[in-house]
N, C-alpha and C. Protein backbone atom coordinates (compact mmCIF):
# COMPACT_ATOMS: atom_id res chain seq x y z
N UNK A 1 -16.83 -9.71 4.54
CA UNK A 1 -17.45 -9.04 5.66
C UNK A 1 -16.51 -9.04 6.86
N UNK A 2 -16.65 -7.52 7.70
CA UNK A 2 -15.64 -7.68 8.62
C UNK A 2 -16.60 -7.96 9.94
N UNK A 3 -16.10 -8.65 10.88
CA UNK A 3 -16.89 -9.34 11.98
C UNK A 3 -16.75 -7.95 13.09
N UNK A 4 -17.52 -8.36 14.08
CA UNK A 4 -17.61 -6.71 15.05
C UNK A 4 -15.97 -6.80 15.50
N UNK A 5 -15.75 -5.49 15.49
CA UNK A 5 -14.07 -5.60 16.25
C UNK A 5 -14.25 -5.07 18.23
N UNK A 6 -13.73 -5.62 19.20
CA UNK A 6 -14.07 -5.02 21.03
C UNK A 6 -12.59 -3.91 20.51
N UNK A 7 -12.92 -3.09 20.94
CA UNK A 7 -12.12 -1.58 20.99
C UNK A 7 -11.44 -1.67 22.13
N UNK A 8 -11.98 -2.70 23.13
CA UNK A 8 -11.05 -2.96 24.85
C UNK A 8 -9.91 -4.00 24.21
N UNK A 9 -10.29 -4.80 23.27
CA UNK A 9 -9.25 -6.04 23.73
C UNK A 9 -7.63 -6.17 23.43
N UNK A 10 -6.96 -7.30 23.85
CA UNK A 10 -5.54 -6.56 23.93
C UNK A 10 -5.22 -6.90 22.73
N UNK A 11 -5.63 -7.97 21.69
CA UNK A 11 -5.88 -8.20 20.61
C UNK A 11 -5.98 -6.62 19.39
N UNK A 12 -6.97 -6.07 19.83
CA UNK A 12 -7.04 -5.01 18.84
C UNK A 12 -6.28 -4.00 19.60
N UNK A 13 -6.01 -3.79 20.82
CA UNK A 13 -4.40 -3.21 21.24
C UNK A 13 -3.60 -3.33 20.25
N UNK A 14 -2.66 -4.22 20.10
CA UNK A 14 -2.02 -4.75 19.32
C UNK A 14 -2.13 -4.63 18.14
N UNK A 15 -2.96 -4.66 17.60
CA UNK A 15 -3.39 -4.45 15.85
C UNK A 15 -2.95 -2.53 16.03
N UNK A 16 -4.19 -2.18 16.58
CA UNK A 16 -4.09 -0.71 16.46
C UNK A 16 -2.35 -0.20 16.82
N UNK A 17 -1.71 -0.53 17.65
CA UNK A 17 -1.04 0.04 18.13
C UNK A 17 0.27 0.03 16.85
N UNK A 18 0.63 -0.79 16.40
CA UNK A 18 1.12 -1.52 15.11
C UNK A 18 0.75 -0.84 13.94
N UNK A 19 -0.82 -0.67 13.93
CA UNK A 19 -1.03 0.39 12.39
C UNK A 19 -0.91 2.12 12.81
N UNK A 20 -0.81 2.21 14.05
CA UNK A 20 -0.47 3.53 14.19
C UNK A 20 1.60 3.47 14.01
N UNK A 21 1.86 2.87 13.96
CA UNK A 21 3.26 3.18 13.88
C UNK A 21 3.38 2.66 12.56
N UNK A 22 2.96 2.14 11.79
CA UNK A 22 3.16 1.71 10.29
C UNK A 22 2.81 3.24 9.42
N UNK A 23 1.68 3.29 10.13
CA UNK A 23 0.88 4.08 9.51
C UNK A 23 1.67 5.92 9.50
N UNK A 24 2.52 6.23 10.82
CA UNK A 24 3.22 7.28 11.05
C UNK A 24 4.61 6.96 10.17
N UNK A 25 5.42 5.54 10.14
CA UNK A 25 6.23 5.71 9.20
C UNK A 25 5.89 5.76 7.69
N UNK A 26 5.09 5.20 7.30
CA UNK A 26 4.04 5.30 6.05
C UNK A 26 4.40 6.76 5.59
N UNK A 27 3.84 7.77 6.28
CA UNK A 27 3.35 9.15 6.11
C UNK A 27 4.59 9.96 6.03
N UNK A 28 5.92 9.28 6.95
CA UNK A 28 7.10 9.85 6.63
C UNK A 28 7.92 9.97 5.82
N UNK A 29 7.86 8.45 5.18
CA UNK A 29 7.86 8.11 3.93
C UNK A 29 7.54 8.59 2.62
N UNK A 30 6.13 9.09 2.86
CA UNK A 30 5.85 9.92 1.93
C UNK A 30 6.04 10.96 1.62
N UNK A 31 6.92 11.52 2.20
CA UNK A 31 7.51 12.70 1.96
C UNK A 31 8.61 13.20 1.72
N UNK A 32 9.31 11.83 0.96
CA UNK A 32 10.47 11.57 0.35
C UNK A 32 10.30 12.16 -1.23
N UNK A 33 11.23 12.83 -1.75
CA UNK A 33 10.77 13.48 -2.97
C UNK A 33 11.49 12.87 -4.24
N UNK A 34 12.20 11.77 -3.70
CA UNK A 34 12.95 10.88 -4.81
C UNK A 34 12.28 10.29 -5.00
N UNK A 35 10.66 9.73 -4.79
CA UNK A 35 10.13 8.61 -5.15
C UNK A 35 9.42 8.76 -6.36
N UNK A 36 9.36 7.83 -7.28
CA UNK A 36 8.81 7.76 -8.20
C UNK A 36 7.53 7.66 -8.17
N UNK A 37 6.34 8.13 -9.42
CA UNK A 37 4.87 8.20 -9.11
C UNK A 37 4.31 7.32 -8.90
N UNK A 38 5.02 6.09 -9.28
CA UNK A 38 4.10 4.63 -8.93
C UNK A 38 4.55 3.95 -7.60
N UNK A 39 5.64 4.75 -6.82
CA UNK A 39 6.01 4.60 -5.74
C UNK A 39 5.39 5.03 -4.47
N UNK A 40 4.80 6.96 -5.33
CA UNK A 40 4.09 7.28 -4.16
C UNK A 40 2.70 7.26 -4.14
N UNK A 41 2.28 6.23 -5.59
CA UNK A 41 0.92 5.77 -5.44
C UNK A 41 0.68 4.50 -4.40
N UNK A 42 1.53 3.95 -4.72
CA UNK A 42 1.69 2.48 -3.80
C UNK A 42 1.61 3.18 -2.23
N UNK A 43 2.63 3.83 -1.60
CA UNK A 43 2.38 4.21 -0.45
C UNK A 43 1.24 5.20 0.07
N UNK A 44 0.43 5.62 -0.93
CA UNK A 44 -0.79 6.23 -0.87
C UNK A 44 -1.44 5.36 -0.31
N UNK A 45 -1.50 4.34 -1.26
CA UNK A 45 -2.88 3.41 -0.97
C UNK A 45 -2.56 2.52 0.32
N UNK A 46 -1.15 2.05 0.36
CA UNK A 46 -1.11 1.62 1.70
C UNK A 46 -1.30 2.34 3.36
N UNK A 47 -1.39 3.65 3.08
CA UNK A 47 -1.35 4.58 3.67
C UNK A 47 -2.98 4.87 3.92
N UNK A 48 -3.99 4.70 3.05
CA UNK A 48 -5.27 4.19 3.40
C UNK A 48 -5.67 3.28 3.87
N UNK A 49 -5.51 2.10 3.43
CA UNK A 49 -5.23 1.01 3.78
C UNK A 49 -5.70 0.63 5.61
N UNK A 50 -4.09 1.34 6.03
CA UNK A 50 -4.20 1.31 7.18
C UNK A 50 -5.16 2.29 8.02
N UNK A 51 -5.50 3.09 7.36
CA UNK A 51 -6.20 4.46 7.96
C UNK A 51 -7.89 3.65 7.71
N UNK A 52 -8.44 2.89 7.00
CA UNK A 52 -9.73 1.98 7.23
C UNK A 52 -9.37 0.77 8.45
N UNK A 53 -8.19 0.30 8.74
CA UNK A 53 -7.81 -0.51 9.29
C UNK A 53 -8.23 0.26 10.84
N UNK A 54 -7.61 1.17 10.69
CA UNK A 54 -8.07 1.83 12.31
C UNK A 54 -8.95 2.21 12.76
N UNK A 55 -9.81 2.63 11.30
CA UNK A 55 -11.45 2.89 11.60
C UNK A 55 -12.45 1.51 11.91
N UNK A 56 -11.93 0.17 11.61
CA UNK A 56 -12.73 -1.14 12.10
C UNK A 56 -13.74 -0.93 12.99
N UNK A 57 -12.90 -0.23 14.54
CA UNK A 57 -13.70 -0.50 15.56
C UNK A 57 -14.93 0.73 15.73
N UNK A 58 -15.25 1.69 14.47
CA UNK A 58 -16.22 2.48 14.78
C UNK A 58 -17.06 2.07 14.50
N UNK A 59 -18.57 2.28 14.72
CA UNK A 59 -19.67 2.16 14.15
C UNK A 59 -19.52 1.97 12.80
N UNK A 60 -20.69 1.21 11.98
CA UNK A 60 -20.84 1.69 10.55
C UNK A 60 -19.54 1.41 9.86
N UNK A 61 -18.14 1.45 10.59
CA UNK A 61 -17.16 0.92 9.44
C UNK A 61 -17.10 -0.30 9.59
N UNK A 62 -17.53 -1.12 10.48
CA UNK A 62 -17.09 -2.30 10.48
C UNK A 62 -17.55 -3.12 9.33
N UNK A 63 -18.16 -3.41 8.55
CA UNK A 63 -19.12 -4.10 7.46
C UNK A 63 -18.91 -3.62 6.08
N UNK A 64 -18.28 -2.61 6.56
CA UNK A 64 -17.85 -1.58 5.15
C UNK A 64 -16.85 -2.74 4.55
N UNK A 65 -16.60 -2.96 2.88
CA UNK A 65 -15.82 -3.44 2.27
C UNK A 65 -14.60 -2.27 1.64
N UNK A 66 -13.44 -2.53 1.66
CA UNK A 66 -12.96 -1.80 0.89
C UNK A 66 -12.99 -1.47 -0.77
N UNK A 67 -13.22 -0.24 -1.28
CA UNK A 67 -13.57 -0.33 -2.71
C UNK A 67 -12.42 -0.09 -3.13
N UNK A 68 -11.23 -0.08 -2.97
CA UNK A 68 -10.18 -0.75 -3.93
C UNK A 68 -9.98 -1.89 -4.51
């Protein structure tokens, strides 16, 4: 279970600010055409990953488990 996340604090500043730049090289990444399919499955899923990570602080996602 994920605990409530404050959308003000400098704490989740920090988190967010971090998965938005993971998350933009992530995506750049993926659009490398040498990668192999289990390469650009891996960066798929990490690439979700972070994209639930940023949704924490909405309503309704917070409690959500990931079903991977």
């Amino acid at each position: 279970m994920i605990s409530d996340v404050d959308p003000s604090s400098r704490t989740w500043g920090a988190v967010e600010g971090w998965a938005r730049a993971e998350l933009e090289r992530a995506r750049s990444d993926n659009d490398v055409l040498t990668r192999t399919d289990i390469q650009t499955a891996a960066l798929r899923g990490r690439i979700k990953i972070l994209k639930e990570l940023l949704e924490l602080h909405l309503p309704g996602k917070r409690r959500q488990e990931s079903k991977i």
